[in-house]
N, C-alpha and C. Protein backbone atom coordinates (compact mmCIF):
# COMPACT_ATOMS: atom_id res chain seq x y z
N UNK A 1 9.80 21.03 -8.73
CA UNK A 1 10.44 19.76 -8.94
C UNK A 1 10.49 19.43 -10.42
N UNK A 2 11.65 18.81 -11.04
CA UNK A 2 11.97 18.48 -11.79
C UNK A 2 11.92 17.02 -12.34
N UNK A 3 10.89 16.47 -13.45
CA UNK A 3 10.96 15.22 -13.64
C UNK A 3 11.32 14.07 -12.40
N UNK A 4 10.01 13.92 -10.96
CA UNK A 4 10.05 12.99 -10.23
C UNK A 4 8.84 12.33 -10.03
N UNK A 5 8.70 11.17 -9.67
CA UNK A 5 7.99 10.24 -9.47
C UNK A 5 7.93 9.84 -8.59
N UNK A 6 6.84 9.99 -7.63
CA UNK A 6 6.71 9.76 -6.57
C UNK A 6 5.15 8.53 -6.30
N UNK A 7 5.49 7.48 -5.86
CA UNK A 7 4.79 6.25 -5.78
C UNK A 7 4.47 5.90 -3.78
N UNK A 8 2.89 6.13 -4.24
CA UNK A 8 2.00 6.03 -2.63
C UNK A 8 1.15 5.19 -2.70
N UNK A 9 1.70 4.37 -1.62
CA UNK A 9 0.24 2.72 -1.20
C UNK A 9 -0.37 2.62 0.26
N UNK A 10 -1.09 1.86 0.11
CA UNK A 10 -1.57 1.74 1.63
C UNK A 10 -3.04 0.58 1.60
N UNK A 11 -3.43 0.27 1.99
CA UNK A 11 -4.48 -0.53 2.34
C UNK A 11 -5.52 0.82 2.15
N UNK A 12 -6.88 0.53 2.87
CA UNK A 12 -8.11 1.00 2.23
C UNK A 12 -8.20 2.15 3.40
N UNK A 13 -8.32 3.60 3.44
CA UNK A 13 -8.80 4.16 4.37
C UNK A 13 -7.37 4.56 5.39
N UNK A 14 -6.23 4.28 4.34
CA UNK A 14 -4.83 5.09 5.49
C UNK A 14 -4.41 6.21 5.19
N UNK A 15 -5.22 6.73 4.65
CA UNK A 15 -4.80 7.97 3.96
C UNK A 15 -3.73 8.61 3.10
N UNK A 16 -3.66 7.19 2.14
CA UNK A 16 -2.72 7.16 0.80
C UNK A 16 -3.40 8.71 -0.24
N UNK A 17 -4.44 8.75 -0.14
CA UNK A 17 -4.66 9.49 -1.12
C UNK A 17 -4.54 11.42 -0.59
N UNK A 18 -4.92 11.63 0.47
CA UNK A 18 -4.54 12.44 1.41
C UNK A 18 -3.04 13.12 1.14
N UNK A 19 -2.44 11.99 1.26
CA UNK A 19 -1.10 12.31 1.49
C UNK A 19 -0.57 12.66 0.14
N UNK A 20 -0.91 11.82 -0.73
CA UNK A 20 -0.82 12.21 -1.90
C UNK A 20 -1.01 13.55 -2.76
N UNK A 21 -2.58 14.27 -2.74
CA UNK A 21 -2.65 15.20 -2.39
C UNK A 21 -1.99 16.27 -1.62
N UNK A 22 -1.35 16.23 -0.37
CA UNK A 22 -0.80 17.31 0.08
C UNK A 22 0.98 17.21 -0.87
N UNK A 23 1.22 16.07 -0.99
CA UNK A 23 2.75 16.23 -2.17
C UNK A 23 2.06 16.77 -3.40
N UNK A 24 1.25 16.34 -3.91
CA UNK A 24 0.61 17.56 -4.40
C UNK A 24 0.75 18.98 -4.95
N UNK A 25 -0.22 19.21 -3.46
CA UNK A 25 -0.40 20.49 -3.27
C UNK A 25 1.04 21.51 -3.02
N UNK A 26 2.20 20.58 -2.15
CA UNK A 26 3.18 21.19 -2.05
C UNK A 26 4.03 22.09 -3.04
N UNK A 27 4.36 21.32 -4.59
CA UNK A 27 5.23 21.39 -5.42
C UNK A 27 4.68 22.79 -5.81
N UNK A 28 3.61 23.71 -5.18
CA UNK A 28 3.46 24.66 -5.51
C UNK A 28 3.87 25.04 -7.22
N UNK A 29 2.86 24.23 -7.84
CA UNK A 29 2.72 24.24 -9.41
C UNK A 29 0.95 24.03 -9.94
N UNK A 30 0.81 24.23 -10.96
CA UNK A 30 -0.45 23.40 -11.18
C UNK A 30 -0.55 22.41 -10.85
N UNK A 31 -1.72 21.72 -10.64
CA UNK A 31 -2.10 20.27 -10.80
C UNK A 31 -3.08 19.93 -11.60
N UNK A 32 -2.87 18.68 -12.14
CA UNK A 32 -4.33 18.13 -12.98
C UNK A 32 -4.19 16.74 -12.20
N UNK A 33 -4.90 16.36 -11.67
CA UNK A 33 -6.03 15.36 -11.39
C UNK A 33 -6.05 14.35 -11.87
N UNK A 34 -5.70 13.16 -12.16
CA UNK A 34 -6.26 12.22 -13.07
C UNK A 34 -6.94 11.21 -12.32
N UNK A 35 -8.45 11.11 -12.63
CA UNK A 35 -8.62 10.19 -11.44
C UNK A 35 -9.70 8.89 -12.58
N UNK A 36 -9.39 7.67 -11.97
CA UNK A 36 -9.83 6.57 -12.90
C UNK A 36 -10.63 5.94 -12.34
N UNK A 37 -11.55 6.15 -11.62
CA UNK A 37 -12.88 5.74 -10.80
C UNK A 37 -14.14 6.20 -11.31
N UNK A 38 -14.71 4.55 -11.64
CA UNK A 38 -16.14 5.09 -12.88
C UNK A 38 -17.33 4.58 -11.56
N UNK A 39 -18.28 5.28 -11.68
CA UNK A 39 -19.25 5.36 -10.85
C UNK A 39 -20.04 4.07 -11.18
N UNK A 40 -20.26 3.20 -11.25
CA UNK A 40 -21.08 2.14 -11.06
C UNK A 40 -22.29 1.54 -10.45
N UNK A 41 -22.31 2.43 -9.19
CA UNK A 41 -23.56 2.57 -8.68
C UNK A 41 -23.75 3.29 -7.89
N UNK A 42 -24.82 4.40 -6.71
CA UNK A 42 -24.81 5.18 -6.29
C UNK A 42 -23.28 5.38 -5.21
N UNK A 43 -23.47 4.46 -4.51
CA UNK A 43 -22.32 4.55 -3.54
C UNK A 43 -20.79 5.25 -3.60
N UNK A 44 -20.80 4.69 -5.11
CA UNK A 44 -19.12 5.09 -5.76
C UNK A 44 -19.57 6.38 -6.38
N UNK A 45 -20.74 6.71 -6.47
CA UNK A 45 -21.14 8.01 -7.39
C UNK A 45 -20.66 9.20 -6.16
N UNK A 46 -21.24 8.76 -5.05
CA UNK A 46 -21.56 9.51 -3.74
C UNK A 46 -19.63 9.41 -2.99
N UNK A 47 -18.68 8.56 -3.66
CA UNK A 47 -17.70 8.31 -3.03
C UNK A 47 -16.60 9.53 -4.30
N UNK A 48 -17.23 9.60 -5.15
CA UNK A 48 -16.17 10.37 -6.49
C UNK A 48 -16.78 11.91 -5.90
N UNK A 49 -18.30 11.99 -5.55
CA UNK A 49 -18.55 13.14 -5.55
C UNK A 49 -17.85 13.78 -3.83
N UNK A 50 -17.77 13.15 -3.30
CA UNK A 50 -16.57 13.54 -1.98
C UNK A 50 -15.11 14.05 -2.15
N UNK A 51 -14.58 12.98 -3.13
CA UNK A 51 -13.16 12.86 -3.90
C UNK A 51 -13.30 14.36 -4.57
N UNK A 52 -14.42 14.79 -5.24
CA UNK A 52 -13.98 16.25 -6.10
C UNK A 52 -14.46 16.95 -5.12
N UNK A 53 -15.30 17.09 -4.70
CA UNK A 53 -15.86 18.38 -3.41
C UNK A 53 -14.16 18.33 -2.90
N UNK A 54 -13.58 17.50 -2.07
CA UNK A 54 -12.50 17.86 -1.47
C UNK A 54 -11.59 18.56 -2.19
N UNK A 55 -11.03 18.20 -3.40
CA UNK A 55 -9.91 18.84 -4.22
C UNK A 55 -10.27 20.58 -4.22
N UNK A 56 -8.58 21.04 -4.74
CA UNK A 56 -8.56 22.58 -3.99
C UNK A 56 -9.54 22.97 -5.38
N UNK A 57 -9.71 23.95 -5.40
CA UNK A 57 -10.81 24.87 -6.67
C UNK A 57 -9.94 24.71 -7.82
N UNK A 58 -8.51 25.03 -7.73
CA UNK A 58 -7.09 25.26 -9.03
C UNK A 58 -7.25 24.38 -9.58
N UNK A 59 -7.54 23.36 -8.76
CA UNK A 59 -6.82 21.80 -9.48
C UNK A 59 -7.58 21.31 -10.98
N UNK A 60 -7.40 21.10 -11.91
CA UNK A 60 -7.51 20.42 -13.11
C UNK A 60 -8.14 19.02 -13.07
N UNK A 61 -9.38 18.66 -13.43
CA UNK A 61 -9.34 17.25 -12.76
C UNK A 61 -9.81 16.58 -14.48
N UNK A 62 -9.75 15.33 -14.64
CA UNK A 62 -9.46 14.45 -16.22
C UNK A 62 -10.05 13.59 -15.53
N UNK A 63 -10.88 12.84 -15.73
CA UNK A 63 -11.61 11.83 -15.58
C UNK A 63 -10.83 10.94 -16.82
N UNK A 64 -9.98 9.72 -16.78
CA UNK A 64 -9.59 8.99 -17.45
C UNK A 64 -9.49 7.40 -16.97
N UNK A 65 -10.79 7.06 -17.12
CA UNK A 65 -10.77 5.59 -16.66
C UNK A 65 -10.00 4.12 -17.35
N UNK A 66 -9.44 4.61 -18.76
CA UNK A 66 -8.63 3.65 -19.54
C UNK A 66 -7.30 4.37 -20.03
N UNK A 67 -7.69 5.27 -20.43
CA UNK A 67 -6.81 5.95 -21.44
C UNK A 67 -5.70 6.77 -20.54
N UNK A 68 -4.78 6.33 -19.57
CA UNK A 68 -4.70 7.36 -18.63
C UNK A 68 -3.41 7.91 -19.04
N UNK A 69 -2.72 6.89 -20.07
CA UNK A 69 -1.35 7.36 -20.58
C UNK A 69 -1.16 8.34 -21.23
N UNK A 70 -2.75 8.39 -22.12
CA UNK A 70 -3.21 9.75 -22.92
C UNK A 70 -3.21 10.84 -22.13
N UNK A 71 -3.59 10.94 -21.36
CA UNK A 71 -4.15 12.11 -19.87
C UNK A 71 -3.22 12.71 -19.41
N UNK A 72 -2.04 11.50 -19.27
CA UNK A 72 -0.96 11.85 -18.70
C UNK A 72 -0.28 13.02 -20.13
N UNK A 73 -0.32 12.47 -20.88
CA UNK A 73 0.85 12.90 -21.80
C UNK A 73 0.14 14.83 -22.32
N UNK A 74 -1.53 14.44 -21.95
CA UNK A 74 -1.79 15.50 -22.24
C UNK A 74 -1.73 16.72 -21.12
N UNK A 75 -1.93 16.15 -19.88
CA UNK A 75 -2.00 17.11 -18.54
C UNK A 75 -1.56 18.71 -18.69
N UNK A 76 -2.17 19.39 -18.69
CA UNK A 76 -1.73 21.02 -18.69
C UNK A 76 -0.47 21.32 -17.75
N UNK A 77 -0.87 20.92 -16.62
CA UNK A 77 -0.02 21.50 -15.81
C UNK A 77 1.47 20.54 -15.06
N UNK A 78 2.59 21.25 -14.42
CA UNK A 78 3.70 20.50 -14.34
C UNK A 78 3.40 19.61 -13.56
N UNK A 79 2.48 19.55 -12.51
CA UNK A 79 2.18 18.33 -11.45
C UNK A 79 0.79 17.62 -11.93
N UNK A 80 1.35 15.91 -11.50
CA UNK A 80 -0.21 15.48 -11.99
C UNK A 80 -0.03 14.45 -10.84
N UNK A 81 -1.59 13.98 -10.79
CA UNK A 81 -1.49 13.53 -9.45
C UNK A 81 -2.61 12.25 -9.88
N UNK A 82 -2.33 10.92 -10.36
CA UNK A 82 -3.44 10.09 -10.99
C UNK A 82 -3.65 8.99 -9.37
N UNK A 83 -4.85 8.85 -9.29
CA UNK A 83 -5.39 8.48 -8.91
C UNK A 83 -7.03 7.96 -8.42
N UNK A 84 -6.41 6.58 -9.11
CA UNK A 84 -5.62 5.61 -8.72
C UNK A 84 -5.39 4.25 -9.66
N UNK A 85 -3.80 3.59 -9.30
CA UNK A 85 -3.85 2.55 -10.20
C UNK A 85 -4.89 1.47 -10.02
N UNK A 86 -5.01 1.27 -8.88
CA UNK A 86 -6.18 0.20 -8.81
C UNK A 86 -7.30 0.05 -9.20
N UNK A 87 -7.25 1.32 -9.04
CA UNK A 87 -8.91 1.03 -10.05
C UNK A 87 -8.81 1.29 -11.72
N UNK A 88 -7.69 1.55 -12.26
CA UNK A 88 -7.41 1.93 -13.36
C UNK A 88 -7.04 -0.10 -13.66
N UNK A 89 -6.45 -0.56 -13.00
CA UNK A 89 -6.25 -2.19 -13.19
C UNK A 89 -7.66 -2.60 -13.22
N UNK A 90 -8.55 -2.39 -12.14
CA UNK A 90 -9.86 -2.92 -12.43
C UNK A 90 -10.18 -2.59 -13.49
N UNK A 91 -10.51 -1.16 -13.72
CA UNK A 91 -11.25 -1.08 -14.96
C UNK A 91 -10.91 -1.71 -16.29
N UNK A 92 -9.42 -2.17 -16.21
CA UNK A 92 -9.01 -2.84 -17.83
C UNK A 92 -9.39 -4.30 -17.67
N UNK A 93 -9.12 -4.36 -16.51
CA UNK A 93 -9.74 -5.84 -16.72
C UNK A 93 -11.31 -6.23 -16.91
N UNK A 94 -11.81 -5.25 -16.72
CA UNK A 94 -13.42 -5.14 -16.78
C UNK A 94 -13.66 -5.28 -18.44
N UNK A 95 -12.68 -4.64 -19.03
CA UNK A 95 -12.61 -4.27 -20.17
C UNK A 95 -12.58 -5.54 -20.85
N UNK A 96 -11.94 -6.39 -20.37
CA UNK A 96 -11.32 -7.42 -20.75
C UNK A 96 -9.94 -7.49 -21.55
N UNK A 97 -9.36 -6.92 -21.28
CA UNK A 97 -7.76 -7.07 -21.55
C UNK A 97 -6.85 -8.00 -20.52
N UNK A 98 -6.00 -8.44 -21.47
CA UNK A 98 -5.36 -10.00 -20.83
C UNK A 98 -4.02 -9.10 -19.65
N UNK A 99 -3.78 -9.84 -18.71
CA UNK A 99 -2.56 -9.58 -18.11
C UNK A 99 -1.81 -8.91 -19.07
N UNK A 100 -0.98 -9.37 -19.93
CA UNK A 100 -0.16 -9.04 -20.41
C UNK A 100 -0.08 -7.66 -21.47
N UNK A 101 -1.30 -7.68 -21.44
CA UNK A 101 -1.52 -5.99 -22.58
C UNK A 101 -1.97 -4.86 -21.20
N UNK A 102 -2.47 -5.41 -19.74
CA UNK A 102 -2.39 -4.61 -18.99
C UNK A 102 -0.96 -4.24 -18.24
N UNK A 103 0.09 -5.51 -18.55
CA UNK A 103 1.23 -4.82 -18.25
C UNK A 103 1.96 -4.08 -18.95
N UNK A 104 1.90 -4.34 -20.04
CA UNK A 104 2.55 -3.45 -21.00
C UNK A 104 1.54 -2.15 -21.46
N UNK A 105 0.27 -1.86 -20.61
CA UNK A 105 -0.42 -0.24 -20.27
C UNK A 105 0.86 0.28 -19.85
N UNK A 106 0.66 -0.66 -18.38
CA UNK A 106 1.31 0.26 -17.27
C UNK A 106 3.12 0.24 -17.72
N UNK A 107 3.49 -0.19 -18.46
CA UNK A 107 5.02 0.35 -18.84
C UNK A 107 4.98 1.27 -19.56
N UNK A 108 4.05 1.77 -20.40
CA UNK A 108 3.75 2.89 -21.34
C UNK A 108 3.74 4.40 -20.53
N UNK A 109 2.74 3.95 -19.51
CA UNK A 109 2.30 5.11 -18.33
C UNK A 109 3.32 4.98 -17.49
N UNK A 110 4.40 4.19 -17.21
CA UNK A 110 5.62 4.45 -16.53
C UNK A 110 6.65 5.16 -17.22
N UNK A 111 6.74 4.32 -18.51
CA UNK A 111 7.47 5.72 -19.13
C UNK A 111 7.26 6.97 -19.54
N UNK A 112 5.91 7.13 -19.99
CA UNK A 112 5.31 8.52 -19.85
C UNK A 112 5.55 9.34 -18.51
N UNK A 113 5.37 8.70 -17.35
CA UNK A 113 5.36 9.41 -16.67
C UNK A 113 6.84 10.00 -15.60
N UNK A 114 7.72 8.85 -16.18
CA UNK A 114 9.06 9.10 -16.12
C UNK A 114 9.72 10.16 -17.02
N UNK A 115 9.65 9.98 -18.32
CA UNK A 115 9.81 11.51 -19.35
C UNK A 115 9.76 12.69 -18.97
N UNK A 116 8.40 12.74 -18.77
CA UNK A 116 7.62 14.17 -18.14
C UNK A 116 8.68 15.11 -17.12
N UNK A 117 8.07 16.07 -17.75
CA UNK A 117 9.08 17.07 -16.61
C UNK A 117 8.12 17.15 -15.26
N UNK A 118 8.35 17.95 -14.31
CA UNK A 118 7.43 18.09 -13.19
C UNK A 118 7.33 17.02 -12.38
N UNK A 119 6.29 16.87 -11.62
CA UNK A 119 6.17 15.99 -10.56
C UNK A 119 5.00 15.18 -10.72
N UNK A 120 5.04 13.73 -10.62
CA UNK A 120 4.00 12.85 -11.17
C UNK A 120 3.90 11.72 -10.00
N UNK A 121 2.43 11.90 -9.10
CA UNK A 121 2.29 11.37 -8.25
C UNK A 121 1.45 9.86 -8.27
N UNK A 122 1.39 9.11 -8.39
CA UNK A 122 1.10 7.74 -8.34
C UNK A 122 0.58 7.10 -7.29
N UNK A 123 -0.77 6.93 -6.97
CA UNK A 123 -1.90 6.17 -5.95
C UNK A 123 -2.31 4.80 -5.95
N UNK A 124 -1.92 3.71 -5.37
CA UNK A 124 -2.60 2.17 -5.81
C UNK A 124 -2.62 1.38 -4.06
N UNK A 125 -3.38 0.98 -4.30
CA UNK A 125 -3.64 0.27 -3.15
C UNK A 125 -2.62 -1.23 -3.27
N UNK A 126 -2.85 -1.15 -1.48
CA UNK A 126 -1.42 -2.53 -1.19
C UNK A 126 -2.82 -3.71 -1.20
N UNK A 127 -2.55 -4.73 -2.04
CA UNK A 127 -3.94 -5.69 -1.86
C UNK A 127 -3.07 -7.36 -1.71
N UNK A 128 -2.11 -6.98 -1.36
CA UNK A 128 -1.23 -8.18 -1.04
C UNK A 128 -0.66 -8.74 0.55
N UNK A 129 -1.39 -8.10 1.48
CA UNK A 129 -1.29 -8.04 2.73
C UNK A 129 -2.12 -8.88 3.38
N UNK A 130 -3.14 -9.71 2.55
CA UNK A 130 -4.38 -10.23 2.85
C UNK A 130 -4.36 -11.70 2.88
N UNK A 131 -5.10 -12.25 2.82
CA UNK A 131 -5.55 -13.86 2.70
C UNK A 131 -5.37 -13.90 1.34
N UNK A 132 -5.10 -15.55 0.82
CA UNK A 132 -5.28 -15.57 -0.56
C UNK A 132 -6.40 -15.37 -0.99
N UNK A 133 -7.42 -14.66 -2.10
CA UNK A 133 -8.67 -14.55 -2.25
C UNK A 133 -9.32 -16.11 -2.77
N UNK A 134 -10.44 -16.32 -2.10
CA UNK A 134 -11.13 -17.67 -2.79
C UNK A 134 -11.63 -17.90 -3.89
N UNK A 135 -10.93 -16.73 -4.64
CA UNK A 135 -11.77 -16.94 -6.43
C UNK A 135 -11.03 -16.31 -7.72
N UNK A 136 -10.82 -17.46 -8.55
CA UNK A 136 -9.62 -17.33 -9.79
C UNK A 136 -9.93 -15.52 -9.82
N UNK A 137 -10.69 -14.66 -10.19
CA UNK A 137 -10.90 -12.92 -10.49
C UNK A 137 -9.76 -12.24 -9.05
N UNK A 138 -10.73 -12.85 -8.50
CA UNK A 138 -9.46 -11.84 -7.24
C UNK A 138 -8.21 -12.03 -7.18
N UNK A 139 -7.90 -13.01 -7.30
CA UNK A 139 -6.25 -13.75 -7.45
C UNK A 139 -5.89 -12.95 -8.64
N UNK A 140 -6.48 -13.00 -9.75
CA UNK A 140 -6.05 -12.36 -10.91
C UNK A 140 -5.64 -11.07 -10.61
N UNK A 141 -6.66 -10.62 -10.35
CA UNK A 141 -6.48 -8.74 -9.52
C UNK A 141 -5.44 -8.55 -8.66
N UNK A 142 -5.33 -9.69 -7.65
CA UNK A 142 -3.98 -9.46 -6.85
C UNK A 142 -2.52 -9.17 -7.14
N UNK A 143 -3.02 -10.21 -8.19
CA UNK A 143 -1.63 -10.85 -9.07
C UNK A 143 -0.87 -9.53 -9.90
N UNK A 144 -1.90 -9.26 -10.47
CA UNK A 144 -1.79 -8.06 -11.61
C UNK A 144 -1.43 -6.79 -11.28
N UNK A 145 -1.98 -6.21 -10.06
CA UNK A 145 -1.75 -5.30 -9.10
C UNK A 145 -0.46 -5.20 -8.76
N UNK A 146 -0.48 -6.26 -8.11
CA UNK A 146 0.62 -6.49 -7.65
C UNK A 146 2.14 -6.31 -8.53
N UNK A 147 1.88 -6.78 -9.75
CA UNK A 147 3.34 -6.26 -10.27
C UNK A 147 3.34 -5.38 -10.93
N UNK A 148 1.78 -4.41 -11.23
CA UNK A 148 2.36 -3.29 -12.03
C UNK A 148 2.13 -2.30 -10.41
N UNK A 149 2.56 -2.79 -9.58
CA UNK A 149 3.00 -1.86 -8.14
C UNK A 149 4.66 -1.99 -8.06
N UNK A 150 4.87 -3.55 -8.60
CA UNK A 150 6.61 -3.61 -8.14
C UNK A 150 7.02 -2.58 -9.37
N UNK A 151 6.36 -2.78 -10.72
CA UNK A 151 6.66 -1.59 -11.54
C UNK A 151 6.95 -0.68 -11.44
N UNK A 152 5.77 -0.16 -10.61
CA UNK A 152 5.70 1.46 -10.62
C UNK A 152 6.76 1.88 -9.22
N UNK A 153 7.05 0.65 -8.83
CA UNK A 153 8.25 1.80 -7.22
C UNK A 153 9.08 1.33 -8.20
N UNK A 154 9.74 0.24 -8.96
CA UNK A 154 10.91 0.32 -9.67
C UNK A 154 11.04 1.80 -10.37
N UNK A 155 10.07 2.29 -11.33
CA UNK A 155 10.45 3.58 -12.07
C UNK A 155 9.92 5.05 -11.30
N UNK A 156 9.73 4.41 -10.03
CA UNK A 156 9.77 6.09 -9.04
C UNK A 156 11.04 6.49 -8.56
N UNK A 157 11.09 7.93 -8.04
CA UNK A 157 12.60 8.12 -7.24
C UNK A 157 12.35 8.24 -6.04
N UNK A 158 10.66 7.95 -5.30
CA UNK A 158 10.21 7.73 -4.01
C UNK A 158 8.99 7.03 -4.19
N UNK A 159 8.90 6.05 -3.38
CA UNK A 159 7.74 5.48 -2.68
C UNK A 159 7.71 5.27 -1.07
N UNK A 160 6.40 5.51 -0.90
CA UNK A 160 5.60 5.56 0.52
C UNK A 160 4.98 4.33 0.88
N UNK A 161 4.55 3.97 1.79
CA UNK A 161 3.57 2.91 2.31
C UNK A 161 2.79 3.92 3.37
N UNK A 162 1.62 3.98 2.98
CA UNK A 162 0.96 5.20 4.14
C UNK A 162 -0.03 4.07 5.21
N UNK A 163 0.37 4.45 6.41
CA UNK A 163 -0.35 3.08 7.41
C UNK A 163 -0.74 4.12 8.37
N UNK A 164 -2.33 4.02 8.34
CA UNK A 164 -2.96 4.80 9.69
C UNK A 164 -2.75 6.31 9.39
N UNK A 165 -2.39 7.02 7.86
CA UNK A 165 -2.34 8.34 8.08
C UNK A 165 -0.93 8.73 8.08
N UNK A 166 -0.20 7.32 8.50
CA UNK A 166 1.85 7.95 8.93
C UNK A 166 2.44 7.45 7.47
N UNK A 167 3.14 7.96 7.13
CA UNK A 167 3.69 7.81 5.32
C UNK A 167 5.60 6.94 6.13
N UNK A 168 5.36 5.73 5.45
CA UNK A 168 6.69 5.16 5.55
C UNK A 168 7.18 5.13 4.50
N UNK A 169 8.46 5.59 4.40
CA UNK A 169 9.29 6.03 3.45
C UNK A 169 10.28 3.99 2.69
N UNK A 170 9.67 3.60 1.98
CA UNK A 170 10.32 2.33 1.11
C UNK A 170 11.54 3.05 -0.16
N UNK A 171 11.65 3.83 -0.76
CA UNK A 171 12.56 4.38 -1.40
C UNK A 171 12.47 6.06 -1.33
N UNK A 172 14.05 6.08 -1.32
CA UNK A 172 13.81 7.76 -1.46
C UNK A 172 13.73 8.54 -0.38
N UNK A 173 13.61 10.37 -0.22
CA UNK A 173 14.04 10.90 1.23
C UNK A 173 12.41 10.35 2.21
N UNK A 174 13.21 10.77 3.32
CA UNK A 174 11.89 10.26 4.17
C UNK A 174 11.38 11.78 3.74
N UNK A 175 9.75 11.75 4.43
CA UNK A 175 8.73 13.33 4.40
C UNK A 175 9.11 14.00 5.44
């Protein structure tokens, strides 16, 4: 595949990332990995160390918890597969960066990853399906999420909604 973008969501546990992975694995190219999940306490240590045990042996993996535009631009191989935005949004905001310098990350890493030749797969969770959250941080997170998601299906040439494991096709050929 030639310069595509392919954009996958889902709630927690539908097997967005799965699926992701096997588009992936398909394009029968390299892959590098980009994954933006910092271990914080055992649980997430024990949840990253699952995340790499699973990946195939080939795969390239970049640990890039901020810098991911860098990662991207540097990736060895024609397929890259980052995941995930959501936690790449958490982590800047952890950082403390305002909305607005986290949206204009993610237009940087959209156009990076639009440029790029090869196939560039994109992971973020749907967190807008829910109750309003009861506290100004979560709202923020929702908020923020939320449009660098309308972002990222605007500059894909497919997005998914993966529910229960089944990949629904929102732009682009069905799977």
């Amino acid at each position: 595949m030639s310069g595509r973008v392919v954009f996958v969501t889902g709630g927690a546990r539908s097997g967005k990332s799965a699926y992701a992975e096997r588009r992936a694995a398909g394009s029968g190219t390299a892959v590098t990995y980009l994954a933006t999940a910092q271990a914080f306490d055992e649980e997430m240590t024990a949840r990253i160390g699952r995340h790499r045990a699973g990946r195939p042996a080939g795969w390239h993996t970049v640990e890039a918890p901020l810098d991911v535009t860098d990662a991207l631009a540097a990736a060895p191989g024609p397929t890259v597969l980052l995941d995930c935005l959501s936690l790449w949004v958490s982590n800047l905001m952890l950082a403390e960066f305002s909305d607005e310098a986290i949206l204009a990350r993610a237009d940087r890493l959209l156009a990076a990853a639009s440029a790029r030749p090869g196939l560039t797969v994109l992971v973020t969770n749907e967190v807008g399906f829910g109750i309003v959250p009861d506290n100004a941080l979560a709202r923020r997170y929702r908020d923020v999420l939320g449009w660098v998601n309308q972002r990222a299906t605007a500059a894909s040439h497919e997005a998914y909604l993966i529910v229960s494991g089944l990949p629904l096709t929102l732009k682009g050929p069905r799977p």
